[in-house]
C-alpha atoms as a PDB file:
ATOM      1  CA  UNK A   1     -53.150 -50.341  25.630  1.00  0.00           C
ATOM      2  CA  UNK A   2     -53.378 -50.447  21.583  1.00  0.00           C
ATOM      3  CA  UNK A   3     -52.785 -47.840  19.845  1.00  0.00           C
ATOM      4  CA  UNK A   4     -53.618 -46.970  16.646  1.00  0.00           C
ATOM      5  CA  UNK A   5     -51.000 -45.346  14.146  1.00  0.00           C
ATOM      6  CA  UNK A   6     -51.944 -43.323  11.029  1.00  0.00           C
ATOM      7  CA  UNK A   7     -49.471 -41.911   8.388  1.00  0.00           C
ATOM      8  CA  UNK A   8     -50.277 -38.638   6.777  1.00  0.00           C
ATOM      9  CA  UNK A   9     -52.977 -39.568   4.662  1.00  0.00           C
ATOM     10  CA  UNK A  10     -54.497 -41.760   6.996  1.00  0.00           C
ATOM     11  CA  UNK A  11     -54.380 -38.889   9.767  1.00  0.00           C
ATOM     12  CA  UNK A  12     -55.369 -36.470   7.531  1.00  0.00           C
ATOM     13  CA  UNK A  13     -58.756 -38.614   6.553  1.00  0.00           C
ATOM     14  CA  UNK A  14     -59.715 -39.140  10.197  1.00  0.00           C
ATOM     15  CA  UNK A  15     -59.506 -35.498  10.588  1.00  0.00           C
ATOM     16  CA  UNK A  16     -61.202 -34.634   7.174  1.00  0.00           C
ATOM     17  CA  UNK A  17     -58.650 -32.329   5.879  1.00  0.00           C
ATOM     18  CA  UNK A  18     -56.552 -32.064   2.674  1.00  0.00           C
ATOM     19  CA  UNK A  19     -53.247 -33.594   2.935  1.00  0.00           C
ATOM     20  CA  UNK A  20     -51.943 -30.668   2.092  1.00  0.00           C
ATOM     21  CA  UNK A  21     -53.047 -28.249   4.888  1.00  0.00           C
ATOM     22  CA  UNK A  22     -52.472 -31.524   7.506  1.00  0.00           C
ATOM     23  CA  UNK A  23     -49.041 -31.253   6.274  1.00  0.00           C
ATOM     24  CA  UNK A  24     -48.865 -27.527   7.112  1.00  0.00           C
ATOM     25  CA  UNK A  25     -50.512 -27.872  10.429  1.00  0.00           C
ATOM     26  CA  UNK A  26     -48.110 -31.360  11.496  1.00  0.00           C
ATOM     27  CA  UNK A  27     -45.706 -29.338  13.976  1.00  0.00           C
ATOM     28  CA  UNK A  28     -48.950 -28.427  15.890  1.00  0.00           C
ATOM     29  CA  UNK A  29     -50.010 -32.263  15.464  1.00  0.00           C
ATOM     30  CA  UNK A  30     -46.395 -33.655  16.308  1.00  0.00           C
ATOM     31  CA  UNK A  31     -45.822 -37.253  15.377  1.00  0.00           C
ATOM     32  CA  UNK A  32     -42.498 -38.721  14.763  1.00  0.00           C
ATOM     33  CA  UNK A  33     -40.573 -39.996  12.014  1.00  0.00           C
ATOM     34  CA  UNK A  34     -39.509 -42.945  11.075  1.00  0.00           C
ATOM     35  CA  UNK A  35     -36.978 -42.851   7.996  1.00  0.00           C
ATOM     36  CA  UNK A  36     -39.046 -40.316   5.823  1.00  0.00           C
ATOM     37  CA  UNK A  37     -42.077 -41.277   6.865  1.00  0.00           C
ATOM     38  CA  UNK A  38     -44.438 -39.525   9.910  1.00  0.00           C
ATOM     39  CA  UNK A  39     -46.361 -41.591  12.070  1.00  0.00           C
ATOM     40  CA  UNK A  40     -48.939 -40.045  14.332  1.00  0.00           C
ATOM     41  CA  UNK A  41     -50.654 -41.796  16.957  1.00  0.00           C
ATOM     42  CA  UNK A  42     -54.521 -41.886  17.539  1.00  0.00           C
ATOM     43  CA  UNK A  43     -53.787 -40.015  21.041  1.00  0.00           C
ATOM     44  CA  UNK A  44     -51.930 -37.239  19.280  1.00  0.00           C
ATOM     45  CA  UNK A  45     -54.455 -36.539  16.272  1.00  0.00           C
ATOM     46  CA  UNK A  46     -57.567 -36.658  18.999  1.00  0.00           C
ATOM     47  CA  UNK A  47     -55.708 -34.866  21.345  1.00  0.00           C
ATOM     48  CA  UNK A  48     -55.336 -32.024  18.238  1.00  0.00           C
ATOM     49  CA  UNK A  49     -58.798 -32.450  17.815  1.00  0.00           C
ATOM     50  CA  UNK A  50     -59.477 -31.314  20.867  1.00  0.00           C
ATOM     51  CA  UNK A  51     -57.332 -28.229  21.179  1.00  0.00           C
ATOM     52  CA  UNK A  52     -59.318 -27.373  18.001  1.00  0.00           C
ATOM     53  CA  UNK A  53     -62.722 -27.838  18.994  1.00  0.00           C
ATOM     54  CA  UNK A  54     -64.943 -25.721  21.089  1.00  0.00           C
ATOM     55  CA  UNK A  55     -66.475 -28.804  22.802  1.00  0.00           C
ATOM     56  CA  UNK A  56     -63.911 -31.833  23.693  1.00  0.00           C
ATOM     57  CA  UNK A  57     -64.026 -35.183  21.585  1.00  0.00           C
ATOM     58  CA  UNK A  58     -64.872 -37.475  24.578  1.00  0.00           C
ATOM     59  CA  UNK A  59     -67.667 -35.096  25.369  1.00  0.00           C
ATOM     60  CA  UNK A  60     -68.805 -35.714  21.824  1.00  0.00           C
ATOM     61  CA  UNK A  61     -68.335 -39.206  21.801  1.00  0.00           C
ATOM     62  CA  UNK A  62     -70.359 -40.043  24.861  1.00  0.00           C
ATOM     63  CA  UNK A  63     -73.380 -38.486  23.293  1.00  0.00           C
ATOM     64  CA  UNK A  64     -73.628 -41.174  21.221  1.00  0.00           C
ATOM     65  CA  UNK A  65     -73.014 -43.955  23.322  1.00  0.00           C
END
């Protein structure tokens, strides 16, 4: 299975926040790091996304399909 990888900027787009407050909510996120870079994984960032939400992404996401 591929996985996609974001850094902080990238993460922080896909979940349309400011880098800043993605930075304050990253222990919630998790991701690991690599040197002193973060990496998050698409799986981790949805996975936030969905602890967040009041309706699930893949619930979402199969409404448009």
């Amino acid at each position: 299975m591929n996985t996609k990888n974001y850094d902080f900027i990238e993460a922080a787009e896909f979940l349309r926040l400011p880098v800043n407050t993605f930075r304050k909510l990253r222990p919630e996120i998790g991701g690991s790091r690599l040197g002193r870079r973060y990496i998050f994984s698409e799986k981790e960032v949805i996975e936030f996304m969905d602890r967040k939400r009041s309706k699930p992404v893949h619930q979402l996401l199969s409404a448009y399909a």
